[in-house]
N, C-alpha and C. Protein backbone atom coordinates (compact mmCIF):
# COMPACT_ATOMS: atom_id res chain seq x y z
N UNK A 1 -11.07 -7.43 16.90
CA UNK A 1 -10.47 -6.36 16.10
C UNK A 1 -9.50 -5.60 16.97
N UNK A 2 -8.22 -5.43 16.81
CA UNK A 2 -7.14 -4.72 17.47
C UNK A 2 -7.27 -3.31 17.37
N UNK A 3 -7.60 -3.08 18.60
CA UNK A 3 -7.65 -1.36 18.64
C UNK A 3 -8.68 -0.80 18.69
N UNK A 4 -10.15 -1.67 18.51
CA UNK A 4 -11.32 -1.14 18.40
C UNK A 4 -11.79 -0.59 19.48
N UNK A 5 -11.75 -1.29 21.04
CA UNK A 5 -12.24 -0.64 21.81
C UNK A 5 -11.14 -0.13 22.89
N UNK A 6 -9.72 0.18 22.57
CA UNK A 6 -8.67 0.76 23.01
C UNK A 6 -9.65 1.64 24.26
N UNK A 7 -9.11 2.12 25.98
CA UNK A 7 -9.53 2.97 26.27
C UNK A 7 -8.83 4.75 25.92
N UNK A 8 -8.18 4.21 25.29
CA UNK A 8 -7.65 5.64 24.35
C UNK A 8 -8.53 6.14 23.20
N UNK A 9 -9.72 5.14 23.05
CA UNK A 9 -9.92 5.56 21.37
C UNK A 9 -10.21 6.93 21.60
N UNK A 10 -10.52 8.12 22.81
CA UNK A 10 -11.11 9.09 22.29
C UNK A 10 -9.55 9.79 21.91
N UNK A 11 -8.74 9.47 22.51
CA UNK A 11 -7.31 10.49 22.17
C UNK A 11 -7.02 10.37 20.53
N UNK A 12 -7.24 8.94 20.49
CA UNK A 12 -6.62 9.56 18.89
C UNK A 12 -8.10 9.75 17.70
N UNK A 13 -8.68 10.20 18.01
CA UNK A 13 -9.40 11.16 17.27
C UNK A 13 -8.93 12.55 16.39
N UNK A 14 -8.13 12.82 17.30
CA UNK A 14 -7.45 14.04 16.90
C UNK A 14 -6.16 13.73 15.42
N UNK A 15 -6.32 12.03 15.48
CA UNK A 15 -4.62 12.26 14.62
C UNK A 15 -5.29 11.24 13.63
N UNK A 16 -6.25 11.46 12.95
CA UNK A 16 -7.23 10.83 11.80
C UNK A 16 -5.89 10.56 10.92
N UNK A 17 -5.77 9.47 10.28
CA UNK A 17 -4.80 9.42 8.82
C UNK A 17 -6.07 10.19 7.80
N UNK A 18 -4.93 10.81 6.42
CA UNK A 18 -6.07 11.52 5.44
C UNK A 18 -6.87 10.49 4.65
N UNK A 19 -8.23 11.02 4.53
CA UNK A 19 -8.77 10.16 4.15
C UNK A 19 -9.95 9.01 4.90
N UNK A 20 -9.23 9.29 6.40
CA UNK A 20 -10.19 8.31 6.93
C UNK A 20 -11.62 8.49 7.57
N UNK A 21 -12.12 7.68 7.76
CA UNK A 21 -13.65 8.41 8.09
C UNK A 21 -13.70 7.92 9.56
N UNK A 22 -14.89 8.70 10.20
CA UNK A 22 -15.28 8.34 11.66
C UNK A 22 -16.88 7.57 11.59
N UNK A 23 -16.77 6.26 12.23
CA UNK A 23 -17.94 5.71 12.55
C UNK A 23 -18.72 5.29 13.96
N UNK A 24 -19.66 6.07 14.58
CA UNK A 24 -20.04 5.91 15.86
C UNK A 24 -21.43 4.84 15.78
N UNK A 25 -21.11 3.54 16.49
CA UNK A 25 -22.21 2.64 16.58
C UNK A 25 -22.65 3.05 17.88
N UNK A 26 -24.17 3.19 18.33
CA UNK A 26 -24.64 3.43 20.03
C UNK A 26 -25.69 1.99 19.87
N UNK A 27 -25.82 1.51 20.87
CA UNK A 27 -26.34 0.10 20.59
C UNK A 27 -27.25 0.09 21.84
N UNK A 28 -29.01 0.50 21.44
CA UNK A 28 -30.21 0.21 22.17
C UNK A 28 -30.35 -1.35 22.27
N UNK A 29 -29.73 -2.55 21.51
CA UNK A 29 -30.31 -3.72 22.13
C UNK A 29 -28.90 -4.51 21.55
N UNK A 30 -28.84 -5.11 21.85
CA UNK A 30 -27.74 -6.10 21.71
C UNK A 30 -27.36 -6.55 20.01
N UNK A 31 -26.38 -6.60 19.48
CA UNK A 31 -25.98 -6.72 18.07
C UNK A 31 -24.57 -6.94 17.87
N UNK A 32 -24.42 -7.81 16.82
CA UNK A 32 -23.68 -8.14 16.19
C UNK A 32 -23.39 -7.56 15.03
N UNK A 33 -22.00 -7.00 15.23
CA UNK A 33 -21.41 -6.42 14.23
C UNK A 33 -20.05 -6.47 13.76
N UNK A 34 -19.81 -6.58 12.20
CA UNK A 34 -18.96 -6.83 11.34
C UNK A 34 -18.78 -5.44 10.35
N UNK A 35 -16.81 -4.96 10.60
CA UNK A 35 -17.00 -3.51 10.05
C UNK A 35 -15.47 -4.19 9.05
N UNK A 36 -15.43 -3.90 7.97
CA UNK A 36 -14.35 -4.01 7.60
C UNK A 36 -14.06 -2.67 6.53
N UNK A 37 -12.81 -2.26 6.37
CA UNK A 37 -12.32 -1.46 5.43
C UNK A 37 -12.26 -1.93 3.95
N UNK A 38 -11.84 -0.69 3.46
CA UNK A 38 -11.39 -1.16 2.10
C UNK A 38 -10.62 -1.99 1.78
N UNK A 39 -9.58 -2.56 2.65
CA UNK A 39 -8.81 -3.91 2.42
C UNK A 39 -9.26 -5.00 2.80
N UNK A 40 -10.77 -4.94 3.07
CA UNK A 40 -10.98 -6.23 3.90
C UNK A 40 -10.68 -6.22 4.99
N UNK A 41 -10.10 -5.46 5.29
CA UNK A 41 -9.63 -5.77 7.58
C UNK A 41 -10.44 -5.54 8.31
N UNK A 42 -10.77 -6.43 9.04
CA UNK A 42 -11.80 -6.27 10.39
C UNK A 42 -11.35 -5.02 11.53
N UNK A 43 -12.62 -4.42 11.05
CA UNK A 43 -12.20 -3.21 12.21
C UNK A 43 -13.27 -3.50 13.61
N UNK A 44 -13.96 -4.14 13.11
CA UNK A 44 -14.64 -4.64 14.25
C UNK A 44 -15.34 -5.73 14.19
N UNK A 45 -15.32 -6.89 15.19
CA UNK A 45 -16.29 -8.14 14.70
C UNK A 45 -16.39 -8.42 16.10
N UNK A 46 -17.29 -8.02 16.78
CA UNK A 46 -17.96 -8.44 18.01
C UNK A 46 -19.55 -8.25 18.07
N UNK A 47 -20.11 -8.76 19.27
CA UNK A 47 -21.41 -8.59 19.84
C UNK A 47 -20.74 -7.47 20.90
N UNK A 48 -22.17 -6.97 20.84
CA UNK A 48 -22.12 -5.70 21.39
C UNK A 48 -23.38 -5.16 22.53
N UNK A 49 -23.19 -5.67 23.72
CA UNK A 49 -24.15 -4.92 24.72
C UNK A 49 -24.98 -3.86 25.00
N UNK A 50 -25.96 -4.29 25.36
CA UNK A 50 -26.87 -3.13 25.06
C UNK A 50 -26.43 -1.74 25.70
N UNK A 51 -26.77 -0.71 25.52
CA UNK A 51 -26.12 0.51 25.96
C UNK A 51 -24.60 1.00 25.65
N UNK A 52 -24.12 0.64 25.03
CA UNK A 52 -22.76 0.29 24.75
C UNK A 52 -22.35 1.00 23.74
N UNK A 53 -21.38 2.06 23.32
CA UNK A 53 -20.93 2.53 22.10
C UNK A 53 -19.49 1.93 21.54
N UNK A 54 -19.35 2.30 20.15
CA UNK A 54 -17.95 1.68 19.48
C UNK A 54 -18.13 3.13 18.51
N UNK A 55 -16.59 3.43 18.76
CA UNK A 55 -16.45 4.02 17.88
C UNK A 55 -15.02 3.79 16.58
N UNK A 56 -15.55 3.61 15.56
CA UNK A 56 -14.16 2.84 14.59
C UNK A 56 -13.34 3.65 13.59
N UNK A 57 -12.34 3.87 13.39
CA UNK A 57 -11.57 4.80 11.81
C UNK A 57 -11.50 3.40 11.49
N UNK A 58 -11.61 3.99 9.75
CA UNK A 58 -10.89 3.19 8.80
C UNK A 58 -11.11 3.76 7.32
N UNK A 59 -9.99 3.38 6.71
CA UNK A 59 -10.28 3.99 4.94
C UNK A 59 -11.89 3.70 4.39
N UNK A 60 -12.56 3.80 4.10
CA UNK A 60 -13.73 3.77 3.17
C UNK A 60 -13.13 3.70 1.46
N UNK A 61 -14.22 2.51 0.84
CA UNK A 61 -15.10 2.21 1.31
C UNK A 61 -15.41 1.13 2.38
N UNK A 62 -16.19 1.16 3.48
CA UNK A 62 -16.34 0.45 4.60
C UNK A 62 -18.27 0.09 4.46
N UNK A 63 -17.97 -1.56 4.26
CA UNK A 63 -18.56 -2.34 4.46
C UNK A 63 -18.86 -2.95 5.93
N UNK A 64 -20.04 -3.09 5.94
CA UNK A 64 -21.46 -3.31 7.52
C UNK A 64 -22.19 -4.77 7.14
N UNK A 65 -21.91 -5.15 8.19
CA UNK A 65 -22.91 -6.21 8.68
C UNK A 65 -23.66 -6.14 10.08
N UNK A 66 -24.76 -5.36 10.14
CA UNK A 66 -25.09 -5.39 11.50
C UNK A 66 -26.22 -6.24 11.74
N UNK A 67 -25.91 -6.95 12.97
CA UNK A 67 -27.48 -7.54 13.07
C UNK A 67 -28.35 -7.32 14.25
N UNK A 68 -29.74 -7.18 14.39
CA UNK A 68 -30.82 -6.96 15.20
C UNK A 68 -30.39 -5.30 15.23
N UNK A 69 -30.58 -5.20 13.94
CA UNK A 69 -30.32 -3.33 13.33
C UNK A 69 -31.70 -2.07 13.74
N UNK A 70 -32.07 -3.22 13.92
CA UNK A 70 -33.22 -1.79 14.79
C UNK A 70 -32.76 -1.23 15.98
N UNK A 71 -32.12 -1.77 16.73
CA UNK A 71 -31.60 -1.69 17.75
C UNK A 71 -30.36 -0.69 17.59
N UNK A 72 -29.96 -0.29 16.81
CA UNK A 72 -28.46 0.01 16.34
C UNK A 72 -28.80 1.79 15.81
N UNK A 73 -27.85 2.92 16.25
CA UNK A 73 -27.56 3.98 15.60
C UNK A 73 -26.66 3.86 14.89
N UNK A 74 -26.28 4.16 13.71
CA UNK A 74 -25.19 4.68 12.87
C UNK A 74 -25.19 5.95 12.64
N UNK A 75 -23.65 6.47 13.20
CA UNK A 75 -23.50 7.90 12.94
C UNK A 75 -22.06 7.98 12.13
N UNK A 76 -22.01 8.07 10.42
CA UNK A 76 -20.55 8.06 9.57
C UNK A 76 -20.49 9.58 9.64
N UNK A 77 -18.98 10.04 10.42
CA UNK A 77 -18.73 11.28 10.61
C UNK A 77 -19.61 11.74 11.27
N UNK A 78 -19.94 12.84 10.83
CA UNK A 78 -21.08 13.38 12.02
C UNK A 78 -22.72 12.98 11.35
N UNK A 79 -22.91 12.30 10.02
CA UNK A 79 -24.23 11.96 9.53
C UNK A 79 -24.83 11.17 10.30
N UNK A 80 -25.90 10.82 10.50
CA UNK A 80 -26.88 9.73 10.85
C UNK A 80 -27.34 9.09 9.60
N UNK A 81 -27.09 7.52 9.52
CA UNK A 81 -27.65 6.70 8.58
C UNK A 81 -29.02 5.99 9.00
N UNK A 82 -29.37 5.89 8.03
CA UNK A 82 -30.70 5.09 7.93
C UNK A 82 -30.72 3.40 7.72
N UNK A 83 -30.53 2.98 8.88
CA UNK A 83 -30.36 1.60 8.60
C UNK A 83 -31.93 0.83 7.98
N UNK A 84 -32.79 1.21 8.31
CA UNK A 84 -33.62 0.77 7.74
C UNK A 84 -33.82 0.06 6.15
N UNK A 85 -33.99 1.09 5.31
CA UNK A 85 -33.47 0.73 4.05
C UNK A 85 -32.47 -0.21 3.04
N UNK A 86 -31.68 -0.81 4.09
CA UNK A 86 -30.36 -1.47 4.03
C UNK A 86 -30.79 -2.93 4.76
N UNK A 87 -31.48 -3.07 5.14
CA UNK A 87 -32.37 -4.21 6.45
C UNK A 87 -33.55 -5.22 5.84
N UNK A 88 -32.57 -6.40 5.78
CA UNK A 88 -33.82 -7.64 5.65
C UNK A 88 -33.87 -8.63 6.69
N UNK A 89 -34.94 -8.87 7.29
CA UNK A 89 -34.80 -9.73 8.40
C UNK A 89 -34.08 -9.49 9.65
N UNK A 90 -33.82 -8.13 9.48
CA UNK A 90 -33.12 -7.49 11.35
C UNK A 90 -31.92 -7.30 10.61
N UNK A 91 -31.21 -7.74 9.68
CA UNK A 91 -29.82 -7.69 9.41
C UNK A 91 -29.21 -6.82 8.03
N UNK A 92 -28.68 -5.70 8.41
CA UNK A 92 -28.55 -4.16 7.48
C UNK A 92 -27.24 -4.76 6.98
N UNK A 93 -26.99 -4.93 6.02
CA UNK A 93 -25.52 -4.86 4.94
C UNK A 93 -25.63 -3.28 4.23
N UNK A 94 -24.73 -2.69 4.05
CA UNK A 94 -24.36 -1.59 3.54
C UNK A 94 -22.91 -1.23 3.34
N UNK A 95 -23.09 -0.79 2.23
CA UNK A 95 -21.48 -0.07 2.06
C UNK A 95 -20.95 1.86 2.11
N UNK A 96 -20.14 2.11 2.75
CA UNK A 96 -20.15 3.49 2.55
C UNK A 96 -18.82 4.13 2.62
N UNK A 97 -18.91 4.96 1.26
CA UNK A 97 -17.90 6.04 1.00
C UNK A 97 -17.20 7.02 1.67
């Protein structure tokens, strides 16, 4: 995904397009994850090391594929999600507004 783990991503935080949302992944065990926007564009499609954060913009609604999701925080904007609920077999699909 182009731009996902820029070492700039914290600078442009500040210059959000309207509309877009903030998503912080922190990753306790190793996972695979698939983030795409409302157009379908991959905002992120990597494995992801343990200890490791990503943080992604993109229009919503934004569709998740994470896998070995126990392992995984989701924070959309400043919320904490509940991956649990969203989780069959280690692997959380969810969509969010």
């Amino acid at each position: 995904a182009e731009g996902a783990s820029s070492p700039a991503g914290q600078a442009d935080l500040a210059s959000e397009k309207p509309g877009e949302r903030r998503v912080t992944l922190e990753f306790e065990d190793e996972s695979w994850v698939e983030i795409r926007d409302r157009d379908g564009k991959l905002l992120l499609f990597q494995l992801n090391p343990p200890g490791t954060r990503q943080v992604v913009k993109g229009l919503p609604p934004l569709s998740f594929v994470i896998g070995n999701a126990h392992g995984v925080r989701l924070i959309y904007d400043d919320r904490a999600v509940d991956l649990e609920r969203h989780t069959k077999t280690d692997v959380a699909r969810l969509t969010l507004e």
